[in-house]
N, C-alpha and C. Protein backbone atom coordinates (compact mmCIF):
# COMPACT_ATOMS: atom_id res chain seq x y z
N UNK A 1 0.84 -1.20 0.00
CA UNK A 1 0.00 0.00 0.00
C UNK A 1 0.88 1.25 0.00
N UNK A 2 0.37 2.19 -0.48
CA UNK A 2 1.20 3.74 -0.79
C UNK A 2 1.54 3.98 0.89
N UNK A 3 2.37 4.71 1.12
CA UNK A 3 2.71 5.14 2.61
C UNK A 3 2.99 6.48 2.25
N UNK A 4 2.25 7.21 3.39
CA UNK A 4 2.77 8.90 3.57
C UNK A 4 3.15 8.90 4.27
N UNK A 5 4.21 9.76 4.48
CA UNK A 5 5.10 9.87 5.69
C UNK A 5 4.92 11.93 5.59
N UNK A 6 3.82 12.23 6.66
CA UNK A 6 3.60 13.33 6.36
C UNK A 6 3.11 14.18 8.18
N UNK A 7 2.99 15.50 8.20
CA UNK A 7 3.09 16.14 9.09
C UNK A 7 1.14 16.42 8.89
N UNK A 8 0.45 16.20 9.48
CA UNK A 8 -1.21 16.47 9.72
C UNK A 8 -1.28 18.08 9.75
N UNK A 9 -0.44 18.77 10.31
CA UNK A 9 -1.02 20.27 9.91
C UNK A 9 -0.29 21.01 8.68
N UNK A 10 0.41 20.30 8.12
CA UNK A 10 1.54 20.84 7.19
C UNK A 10 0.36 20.96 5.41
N UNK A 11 0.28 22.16 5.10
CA UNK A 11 -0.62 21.71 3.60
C UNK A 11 0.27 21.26 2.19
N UNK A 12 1.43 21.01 2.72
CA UNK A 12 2.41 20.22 1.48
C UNK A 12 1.84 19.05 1.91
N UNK A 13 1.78 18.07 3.11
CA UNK A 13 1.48 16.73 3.28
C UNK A 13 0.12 16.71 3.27
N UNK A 14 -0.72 17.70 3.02
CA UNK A 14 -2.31 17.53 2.89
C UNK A 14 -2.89 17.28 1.34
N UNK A 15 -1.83 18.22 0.78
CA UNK A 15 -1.99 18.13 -0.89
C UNK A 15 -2.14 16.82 -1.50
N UNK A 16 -0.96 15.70 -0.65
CA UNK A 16 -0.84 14.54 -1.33
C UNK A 16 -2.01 13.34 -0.53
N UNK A 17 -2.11 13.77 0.52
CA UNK A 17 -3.78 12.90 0.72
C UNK A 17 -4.42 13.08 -0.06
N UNK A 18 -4.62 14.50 -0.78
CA UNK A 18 -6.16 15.24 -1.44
C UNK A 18 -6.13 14.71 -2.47
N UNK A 19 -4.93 13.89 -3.26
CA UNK A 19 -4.65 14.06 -4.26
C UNK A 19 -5.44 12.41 -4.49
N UNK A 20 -4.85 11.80 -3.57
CA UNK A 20 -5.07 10.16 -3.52
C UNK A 20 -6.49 10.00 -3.15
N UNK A 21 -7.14 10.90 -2.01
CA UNK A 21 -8.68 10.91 -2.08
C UNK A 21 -9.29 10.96 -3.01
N UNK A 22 -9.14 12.01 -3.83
CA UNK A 22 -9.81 12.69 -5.21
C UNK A 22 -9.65 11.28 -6.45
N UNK A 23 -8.34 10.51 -6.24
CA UNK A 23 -8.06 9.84 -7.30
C UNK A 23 -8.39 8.62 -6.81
N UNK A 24 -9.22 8.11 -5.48
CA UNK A 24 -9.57 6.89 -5.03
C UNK A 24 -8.65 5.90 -4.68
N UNK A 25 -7.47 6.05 -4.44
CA UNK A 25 -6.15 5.44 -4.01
C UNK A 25 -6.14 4.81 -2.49
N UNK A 26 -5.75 4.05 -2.22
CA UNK A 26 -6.02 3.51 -0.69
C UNK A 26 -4.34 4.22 -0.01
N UNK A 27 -4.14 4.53 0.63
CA UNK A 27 -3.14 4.38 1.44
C UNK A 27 -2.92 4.18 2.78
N UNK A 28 -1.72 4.49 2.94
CA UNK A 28 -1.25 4.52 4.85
C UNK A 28 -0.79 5.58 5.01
N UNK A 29 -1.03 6.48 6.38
CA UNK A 29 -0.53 7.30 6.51
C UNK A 29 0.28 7.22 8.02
N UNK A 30 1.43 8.10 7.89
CA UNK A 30 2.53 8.11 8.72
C UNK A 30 2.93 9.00 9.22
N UNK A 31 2.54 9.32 10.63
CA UNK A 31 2.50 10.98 11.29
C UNK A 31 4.07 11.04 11.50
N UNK A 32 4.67 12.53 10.62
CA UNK A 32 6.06 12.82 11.04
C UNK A 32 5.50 14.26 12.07
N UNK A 33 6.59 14.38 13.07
CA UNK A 33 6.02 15.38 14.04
C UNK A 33 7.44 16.27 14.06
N UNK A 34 7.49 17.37 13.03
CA UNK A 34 8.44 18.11 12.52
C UNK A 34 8.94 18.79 13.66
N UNK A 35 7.81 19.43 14.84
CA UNK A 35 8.46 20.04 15.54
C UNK A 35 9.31 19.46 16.89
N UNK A 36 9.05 17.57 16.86
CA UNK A 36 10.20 17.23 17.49
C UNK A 36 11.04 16.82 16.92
N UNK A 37 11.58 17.07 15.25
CA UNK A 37 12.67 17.03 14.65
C UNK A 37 12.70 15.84 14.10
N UNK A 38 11.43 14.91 13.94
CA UNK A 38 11.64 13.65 13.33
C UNK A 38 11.94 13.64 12.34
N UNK A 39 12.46 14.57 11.45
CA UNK A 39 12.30 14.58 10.04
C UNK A 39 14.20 14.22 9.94
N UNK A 40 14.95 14.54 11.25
CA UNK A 40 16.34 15.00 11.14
C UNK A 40 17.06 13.74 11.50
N UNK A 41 15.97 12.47 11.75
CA UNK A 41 16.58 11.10 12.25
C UNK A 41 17.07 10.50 11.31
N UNK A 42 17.90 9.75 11.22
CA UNK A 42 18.77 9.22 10.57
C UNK A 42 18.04 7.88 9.48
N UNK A 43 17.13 7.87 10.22
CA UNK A 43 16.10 6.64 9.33
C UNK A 43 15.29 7.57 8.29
N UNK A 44 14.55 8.74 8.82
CA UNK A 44 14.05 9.69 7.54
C UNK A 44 14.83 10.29 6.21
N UNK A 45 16.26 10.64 7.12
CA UNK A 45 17.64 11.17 5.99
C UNK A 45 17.91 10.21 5.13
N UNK A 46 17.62 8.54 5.61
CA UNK A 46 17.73 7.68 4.42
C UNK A 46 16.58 7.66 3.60
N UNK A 47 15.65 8.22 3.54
CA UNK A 47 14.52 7.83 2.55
C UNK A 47 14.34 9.65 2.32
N UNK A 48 14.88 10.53 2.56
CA UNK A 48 14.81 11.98 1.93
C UNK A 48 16.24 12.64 2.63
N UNK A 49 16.92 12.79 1.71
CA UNK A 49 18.13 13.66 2.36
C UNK A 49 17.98 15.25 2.53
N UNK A 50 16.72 15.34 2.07
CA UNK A 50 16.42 17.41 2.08
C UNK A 50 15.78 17.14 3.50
N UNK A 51 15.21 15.88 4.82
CA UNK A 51 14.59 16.01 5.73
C UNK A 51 13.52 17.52 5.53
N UNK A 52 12.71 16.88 4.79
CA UNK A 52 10.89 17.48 4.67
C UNK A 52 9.98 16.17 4.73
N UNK A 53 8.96 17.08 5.14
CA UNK A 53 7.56 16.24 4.13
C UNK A 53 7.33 16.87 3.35
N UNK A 54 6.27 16.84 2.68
CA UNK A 54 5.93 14.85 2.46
C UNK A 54 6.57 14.28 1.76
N UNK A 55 6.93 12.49 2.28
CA UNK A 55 7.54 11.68 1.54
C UNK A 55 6.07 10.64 1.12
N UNK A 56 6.38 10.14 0.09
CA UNK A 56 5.86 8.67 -0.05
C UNK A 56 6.61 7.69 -0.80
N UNK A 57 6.39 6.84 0.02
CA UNK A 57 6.67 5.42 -0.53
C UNK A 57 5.77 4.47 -1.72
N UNK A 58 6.10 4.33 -2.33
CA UNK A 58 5.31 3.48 -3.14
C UNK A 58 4.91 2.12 -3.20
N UNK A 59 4.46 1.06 -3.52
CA UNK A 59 4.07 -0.58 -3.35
C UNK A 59 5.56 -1.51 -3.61
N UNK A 60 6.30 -0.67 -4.40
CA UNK A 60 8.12 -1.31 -4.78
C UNK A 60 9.20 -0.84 -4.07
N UNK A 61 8.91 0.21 -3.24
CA UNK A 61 9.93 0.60 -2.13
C UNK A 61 10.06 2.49 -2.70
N UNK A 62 9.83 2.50 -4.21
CA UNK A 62 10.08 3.62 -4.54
C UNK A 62 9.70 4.58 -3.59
N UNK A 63 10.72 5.85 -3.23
CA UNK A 63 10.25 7.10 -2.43
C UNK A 63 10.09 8.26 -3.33
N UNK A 64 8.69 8.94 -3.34
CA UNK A 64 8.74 10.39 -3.93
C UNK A 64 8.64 11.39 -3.09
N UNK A 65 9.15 12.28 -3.50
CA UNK A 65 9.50 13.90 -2.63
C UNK A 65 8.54 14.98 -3.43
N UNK A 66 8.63 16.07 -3.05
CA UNK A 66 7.95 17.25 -3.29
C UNK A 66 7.09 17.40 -3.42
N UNK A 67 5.82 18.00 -3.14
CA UNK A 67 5.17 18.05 -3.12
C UNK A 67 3.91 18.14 -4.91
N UNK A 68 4.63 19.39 -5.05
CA UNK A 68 4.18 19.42 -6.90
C UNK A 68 4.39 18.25 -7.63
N UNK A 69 6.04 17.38 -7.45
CA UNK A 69 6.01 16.27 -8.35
C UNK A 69 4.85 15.22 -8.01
N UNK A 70 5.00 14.67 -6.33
CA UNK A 70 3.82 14.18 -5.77
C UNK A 70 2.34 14.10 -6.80
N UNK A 71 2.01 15.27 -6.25
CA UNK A 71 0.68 15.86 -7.25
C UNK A 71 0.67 15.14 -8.68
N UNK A 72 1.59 15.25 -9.38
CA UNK A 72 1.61 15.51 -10.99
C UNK A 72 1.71 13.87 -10.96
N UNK A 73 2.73 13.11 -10.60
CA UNK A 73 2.22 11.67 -10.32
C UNK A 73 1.55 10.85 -10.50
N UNK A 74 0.61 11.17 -9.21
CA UNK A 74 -0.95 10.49 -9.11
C UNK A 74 -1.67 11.18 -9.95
N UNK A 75 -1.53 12.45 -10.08
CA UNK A 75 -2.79 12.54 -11.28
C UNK A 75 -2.79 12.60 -12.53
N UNK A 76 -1.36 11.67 -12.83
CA UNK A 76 -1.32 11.35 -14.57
C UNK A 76 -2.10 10.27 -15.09
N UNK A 77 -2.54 10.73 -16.01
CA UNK A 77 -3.77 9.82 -16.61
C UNK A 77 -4.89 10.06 -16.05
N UNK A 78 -5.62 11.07 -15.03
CA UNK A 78 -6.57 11.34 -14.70
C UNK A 78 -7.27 13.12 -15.25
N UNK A 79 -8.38 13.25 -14.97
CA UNK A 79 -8.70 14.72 -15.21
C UNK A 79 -7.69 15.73 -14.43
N UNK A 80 -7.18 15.52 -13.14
CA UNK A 80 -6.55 16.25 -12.40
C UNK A 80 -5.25 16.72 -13.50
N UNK A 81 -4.47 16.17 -14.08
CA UNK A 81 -3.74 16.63 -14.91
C UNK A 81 -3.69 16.32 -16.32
N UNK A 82 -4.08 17.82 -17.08
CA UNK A 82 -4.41 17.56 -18.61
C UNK A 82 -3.32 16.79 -19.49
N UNK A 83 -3.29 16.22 -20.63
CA UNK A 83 -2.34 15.56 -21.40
C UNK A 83 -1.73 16.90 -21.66
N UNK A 84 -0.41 16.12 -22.04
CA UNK A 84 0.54 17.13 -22.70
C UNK A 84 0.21 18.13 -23.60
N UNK A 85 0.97 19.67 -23.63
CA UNK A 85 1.02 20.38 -24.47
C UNK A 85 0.18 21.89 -23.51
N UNK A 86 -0.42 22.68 -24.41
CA UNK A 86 -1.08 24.06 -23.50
C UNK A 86 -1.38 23.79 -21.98
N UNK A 87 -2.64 23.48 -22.33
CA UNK A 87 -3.47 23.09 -20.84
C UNK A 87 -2.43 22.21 -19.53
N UNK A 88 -1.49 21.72 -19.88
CA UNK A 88 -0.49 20.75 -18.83
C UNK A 88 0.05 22.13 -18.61
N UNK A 89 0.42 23.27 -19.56
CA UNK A 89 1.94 23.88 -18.95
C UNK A 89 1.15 24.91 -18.38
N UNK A 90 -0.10 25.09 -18.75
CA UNK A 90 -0.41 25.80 -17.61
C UNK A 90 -0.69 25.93 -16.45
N UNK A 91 -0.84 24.16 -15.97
CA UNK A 91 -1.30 23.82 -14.60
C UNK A 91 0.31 24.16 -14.13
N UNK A 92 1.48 23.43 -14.74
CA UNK A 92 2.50 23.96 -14.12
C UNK A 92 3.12 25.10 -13.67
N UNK A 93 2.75 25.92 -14.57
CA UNK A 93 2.71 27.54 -14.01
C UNK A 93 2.38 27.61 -12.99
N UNK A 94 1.11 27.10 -12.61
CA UNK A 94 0.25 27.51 -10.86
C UNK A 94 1.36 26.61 -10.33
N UNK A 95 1.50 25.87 -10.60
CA UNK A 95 2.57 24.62 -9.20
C UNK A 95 3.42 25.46 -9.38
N UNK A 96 4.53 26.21 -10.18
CA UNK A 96 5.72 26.90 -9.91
C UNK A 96 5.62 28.54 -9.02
N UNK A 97 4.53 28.75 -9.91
CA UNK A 97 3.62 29.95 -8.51
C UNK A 97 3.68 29.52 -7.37
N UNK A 98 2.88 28.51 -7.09
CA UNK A 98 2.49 28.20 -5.85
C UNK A 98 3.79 28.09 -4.98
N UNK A 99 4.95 27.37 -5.48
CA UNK A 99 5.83 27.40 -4.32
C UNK A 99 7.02 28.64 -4.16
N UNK A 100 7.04 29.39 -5.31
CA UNK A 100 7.85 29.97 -4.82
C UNK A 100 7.09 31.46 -4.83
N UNK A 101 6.08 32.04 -5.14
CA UNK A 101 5.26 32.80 -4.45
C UNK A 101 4.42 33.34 -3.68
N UNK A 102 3.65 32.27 -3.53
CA UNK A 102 2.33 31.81 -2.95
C UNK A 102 2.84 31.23 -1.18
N UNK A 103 3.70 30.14 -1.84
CA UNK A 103 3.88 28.99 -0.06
C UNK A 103 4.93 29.73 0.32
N UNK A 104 6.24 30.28 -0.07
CA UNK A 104 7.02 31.10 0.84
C UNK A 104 6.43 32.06 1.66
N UNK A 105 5.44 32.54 1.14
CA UNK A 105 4.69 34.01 2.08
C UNK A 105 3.72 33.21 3.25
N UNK A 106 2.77 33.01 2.26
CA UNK A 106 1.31 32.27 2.78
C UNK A 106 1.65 31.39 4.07
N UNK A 107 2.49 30.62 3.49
CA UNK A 107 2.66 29.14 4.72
C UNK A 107 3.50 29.82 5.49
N UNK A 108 4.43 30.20 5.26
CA UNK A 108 5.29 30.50 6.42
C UNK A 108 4.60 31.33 7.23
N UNK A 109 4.09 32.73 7.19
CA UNK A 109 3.51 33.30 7.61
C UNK A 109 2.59 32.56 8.57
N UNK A 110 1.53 31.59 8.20
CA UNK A 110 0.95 30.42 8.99
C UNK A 110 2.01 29.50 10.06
N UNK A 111 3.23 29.18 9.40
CA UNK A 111 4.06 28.33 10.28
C UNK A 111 4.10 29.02 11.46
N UNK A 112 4.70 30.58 11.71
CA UNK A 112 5.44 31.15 12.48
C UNK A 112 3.79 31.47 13.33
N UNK A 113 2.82 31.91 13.21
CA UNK A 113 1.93 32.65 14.03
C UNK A 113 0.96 31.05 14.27
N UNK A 114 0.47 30.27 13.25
CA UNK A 114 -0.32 29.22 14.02
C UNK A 114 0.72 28.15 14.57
N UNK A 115 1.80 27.57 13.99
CA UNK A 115 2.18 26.00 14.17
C UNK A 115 3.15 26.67 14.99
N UNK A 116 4.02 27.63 15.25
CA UNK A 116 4.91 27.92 16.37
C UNK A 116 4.51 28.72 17.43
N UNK A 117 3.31 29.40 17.10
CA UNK A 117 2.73 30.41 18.34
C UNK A 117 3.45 31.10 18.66
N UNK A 118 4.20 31.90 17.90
CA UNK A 118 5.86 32.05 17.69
C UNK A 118 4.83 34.19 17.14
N UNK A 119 4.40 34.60 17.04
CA UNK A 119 3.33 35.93 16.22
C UNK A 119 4.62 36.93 16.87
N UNK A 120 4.78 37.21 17.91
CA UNK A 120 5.93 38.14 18.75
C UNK A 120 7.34 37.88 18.39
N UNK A 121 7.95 36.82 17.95
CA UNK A 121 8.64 36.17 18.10
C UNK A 121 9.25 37.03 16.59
N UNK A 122 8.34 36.97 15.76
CA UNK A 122 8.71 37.32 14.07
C UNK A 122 8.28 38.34 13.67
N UNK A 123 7.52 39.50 14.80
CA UNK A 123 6.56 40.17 14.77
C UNK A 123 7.63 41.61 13.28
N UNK A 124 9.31 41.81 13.40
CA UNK A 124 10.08 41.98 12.39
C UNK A 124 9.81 41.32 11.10
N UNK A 125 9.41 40.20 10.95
CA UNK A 125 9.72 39.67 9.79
C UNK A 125 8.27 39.30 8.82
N UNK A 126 7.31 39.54 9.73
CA UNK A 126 5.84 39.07 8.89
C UNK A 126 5.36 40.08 7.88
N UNK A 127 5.88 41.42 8.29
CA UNK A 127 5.31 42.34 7.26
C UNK A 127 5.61 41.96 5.53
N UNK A 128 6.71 41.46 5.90
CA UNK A 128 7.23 41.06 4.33
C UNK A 128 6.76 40.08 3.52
N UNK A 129 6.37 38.73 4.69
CA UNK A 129 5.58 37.69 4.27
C UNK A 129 4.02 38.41 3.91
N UNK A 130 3.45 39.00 4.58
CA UNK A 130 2.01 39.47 4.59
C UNK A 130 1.98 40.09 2.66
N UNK A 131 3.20 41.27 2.85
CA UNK A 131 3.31 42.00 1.41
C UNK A 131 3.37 40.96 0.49
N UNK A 132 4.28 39.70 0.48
CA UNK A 132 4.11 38.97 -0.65
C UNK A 132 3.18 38.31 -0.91
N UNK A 133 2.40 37.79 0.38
CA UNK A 133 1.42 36.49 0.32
C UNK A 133 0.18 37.38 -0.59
N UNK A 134 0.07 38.52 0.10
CA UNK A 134 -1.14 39.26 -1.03
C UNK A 134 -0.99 39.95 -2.19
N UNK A 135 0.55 39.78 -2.36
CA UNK A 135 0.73 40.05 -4.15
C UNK A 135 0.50 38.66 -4.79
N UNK A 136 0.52 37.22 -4.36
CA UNK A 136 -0.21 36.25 -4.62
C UNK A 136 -1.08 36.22 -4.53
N UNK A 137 -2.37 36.48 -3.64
CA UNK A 137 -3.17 36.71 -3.92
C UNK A 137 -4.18 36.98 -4.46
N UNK A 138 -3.26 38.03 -4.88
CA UNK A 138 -4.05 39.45 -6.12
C UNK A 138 -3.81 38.78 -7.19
N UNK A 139 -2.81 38.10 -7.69
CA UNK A 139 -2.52 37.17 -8.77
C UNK A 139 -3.61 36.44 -9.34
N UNK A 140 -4.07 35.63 -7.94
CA UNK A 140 -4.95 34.74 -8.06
C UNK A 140 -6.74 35.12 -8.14
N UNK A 141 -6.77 36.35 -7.52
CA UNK A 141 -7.85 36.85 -7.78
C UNK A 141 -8.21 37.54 -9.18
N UNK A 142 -7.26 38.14 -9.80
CA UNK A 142 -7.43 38.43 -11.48
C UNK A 142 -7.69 37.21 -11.77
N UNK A 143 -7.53 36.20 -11.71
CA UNK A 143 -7.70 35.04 -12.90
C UNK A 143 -8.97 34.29 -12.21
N UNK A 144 -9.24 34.54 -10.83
CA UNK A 144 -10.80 33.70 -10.39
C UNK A 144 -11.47 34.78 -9.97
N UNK A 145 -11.57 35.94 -10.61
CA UNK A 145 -12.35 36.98 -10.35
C UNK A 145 -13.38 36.68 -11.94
N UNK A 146 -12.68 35.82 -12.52
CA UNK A 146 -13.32 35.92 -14.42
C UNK A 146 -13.33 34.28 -14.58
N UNK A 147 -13.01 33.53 -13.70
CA UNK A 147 -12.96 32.18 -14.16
C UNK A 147 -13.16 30.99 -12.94
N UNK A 148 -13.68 29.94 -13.06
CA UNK A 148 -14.15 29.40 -11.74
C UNK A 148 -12.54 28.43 -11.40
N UNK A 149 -12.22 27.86 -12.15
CA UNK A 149 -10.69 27.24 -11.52
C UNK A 149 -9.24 28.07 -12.42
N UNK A 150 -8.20 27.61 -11.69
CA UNK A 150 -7.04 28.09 -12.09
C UNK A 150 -6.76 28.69 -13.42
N UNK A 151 -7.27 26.82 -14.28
CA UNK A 151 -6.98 26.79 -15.64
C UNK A 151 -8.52 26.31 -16.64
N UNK A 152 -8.17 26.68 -17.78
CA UNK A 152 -9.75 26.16 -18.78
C UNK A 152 -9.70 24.63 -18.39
N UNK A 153 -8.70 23.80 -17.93
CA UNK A 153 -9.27 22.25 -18.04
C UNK A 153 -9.87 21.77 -16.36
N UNK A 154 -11.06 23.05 -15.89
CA UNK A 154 -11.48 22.47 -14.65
C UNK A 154 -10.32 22.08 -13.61
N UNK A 155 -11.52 22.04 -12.58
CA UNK A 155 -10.21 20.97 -11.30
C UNK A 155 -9.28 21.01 -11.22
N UNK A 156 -7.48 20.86 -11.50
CA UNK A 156 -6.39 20.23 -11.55
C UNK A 156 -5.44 20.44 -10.51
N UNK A 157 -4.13 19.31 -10.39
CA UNK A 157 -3.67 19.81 -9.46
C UNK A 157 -3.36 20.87 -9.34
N UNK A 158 -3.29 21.56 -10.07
CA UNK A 158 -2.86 23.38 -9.54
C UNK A 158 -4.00 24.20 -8.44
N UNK A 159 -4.98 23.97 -8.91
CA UNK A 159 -6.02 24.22 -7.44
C UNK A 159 -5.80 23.56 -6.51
N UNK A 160 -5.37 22.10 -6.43
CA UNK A 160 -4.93 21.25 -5.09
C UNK A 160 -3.73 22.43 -4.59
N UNK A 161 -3.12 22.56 -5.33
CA UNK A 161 -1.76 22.81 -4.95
C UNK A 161 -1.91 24.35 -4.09
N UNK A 162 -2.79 25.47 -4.80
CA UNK A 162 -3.11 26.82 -4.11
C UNK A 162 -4.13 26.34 -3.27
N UNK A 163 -5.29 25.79 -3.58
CA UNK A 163 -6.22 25.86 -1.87
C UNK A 163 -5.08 25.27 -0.42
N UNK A 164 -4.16 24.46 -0.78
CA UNK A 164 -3.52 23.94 0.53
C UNK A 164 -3.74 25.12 1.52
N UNK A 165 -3.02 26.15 1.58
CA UNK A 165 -2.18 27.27 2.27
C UNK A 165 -3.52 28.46 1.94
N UNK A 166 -4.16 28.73 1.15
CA UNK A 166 -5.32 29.64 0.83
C UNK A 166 -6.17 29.61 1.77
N UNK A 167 -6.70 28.20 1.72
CA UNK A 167 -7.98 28.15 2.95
C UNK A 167 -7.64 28.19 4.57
N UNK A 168 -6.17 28.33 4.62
CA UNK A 168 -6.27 28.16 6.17
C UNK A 168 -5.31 29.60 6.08
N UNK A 169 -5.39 30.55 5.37
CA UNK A 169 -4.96 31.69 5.22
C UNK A 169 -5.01 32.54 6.39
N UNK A 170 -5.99 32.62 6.91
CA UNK A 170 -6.07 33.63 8.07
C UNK A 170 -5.60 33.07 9.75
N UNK A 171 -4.96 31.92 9.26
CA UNK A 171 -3.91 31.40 10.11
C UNK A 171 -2.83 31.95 10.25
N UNK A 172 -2.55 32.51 9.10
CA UNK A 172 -1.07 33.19 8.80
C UNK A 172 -1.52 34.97 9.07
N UNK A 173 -2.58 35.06 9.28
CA UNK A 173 -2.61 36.80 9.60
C UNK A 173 -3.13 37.19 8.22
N UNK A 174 -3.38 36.66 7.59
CA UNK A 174 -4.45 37.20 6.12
C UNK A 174 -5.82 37.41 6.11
N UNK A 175 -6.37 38.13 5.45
CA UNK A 175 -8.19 38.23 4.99
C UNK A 175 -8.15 38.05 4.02
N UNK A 176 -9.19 37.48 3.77
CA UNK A 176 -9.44 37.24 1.98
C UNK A 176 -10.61 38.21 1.51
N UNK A 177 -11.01 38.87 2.64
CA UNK A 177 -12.39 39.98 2.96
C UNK A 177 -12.48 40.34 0.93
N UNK A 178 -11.01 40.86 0.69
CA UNK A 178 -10.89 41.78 -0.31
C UNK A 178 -10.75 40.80 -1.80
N UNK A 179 -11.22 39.81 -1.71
CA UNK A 179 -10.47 38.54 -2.67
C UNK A 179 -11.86 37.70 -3.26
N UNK A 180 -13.20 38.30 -3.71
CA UNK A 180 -14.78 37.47 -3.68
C UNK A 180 -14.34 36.31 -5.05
N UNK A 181 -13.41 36.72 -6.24
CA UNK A 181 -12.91 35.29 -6.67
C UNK A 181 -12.66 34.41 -6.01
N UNK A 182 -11.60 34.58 -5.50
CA UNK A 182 -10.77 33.56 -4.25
C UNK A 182 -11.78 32.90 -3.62
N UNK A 183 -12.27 33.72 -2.68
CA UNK A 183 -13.64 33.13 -1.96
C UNK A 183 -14.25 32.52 -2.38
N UNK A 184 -14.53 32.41 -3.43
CA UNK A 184 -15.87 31.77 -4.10
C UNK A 184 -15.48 30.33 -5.02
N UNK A 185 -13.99 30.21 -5.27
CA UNK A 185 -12.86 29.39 -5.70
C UNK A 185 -12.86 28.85 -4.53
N UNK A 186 -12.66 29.02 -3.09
CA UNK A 186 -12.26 27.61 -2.05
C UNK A 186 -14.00 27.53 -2.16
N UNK A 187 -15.12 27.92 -1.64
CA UNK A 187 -16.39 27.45 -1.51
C UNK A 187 -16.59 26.06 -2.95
N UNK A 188 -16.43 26.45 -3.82
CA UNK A 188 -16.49 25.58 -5.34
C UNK A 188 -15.10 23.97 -4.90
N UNK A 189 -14.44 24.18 -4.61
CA UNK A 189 -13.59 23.28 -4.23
C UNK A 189 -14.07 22.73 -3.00
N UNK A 190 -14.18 23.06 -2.00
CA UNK A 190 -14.60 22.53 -0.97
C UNK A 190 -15.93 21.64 -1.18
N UNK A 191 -16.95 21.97 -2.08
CA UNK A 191 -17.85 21.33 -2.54
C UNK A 191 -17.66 20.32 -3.43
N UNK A 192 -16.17 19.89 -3.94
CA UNK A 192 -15.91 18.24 -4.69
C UNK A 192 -15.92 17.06 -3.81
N UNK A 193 -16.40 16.10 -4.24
CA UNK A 193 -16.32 14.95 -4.36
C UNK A 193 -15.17 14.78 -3.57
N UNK A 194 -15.33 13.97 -2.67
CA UNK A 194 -13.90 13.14 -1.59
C UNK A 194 -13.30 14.61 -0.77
N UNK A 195 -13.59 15.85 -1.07
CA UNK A 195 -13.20 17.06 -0.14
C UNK A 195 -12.85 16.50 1.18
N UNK A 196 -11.64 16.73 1.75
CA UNK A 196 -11.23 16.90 3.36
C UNK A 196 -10.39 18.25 2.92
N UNK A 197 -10.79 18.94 4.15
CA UNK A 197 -10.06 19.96 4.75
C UNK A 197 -8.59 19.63 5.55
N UNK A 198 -7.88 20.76 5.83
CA UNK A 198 -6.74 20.73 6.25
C UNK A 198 -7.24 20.62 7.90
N UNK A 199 -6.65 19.33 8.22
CA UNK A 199 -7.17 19.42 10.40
C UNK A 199 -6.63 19.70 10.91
């Protein structure tokens, strides 16, 4: 059976449940608990030397990393990711958004004020996360202010990949008050088939 080896509040290790829900996949899942450093044990460094989640294992021993590749994965050969050519490179666009615009601001911003309770601690450093997370945002609201998902081929992982960190946004010190695309983009998602939220 597939094995996750993933952190329960982390939305990189939520992506790849959502992904296997949505695609009817059975797995196992495997609580890593980042903030007592399980990720830095010598048994995890052998099956990921970057020590993150999410990992998975596959039915042959195979291990996959990252989260976007994860995604793209399981949902080859399914609606979640279009065949090759336009419609594919545009879902990739949102996955290359997503991590280096979107999850540097968004999540971290969430790491430091919900998962470290840490808000005083960074109270220097959030303004910057806040400024970027809502120039993502705004990104994302031009294009679901005029359109109900990411891309023309419905669904795909690229919406898996932005609702992770979106919907639990005001974890990180965000409103979406100003964002009625956005808004109306997690309500439409949250309403698919096999939907779990981030717990």
């Amino acid at each position: 059976m597939i094995e996750i080896y993933g952190d329960g509040q982390s939305g990189n290790c939520w992506k790849v449940r959502q992904i296997l829900d949505f695609t009817a996949r059975p797995y196992r899942w495997q609580e890593v608990n980042v903030l007592a450093r399980e990720t830095r044990t010598p048994a995890f460094l052998a099956l990921n030397p970057n020590g993150k989640v999410p990992i998975v294992r596959l039915d042959d021993g195979t291990v996959l990393t990252e989260s976007g590749a994860i995604l793209c994965h399981f949902a080859e050969g399914t609606p979640w990711l279009p065949e090759r050519g336009l419609p594919r490179t545009r879902v990739l666009e949102w996955l290359f958004f997503e991590q280096y615009s979107h999850e540097p601001n968004v999540a971290v911003a969430r790491y430091w004020i919900h998962y470290l309770n840490a808000k005083d601690e960074y109270a220097d450093r959030l303004p910057a996360r806040w400024e970027g997370g809502y120039k993502a945002l705004d990104v994302m609201e031009r294009r679901l202010g005029e359109h109900e998902w990411l891309t023309d081929a419905g669904p795909t992982v690229a919406d898996v990949a932005l609702y992770a960190y979106t919907h639990v946004a005001g974890e990180g010190g965000f409103t979406l008050e100003g964002y009625p695309g956005v808004r109306a983009w997690l309500g439409r998602f949250a309403g698919l088939q096999h939907y779990g939220g981030l717990k």
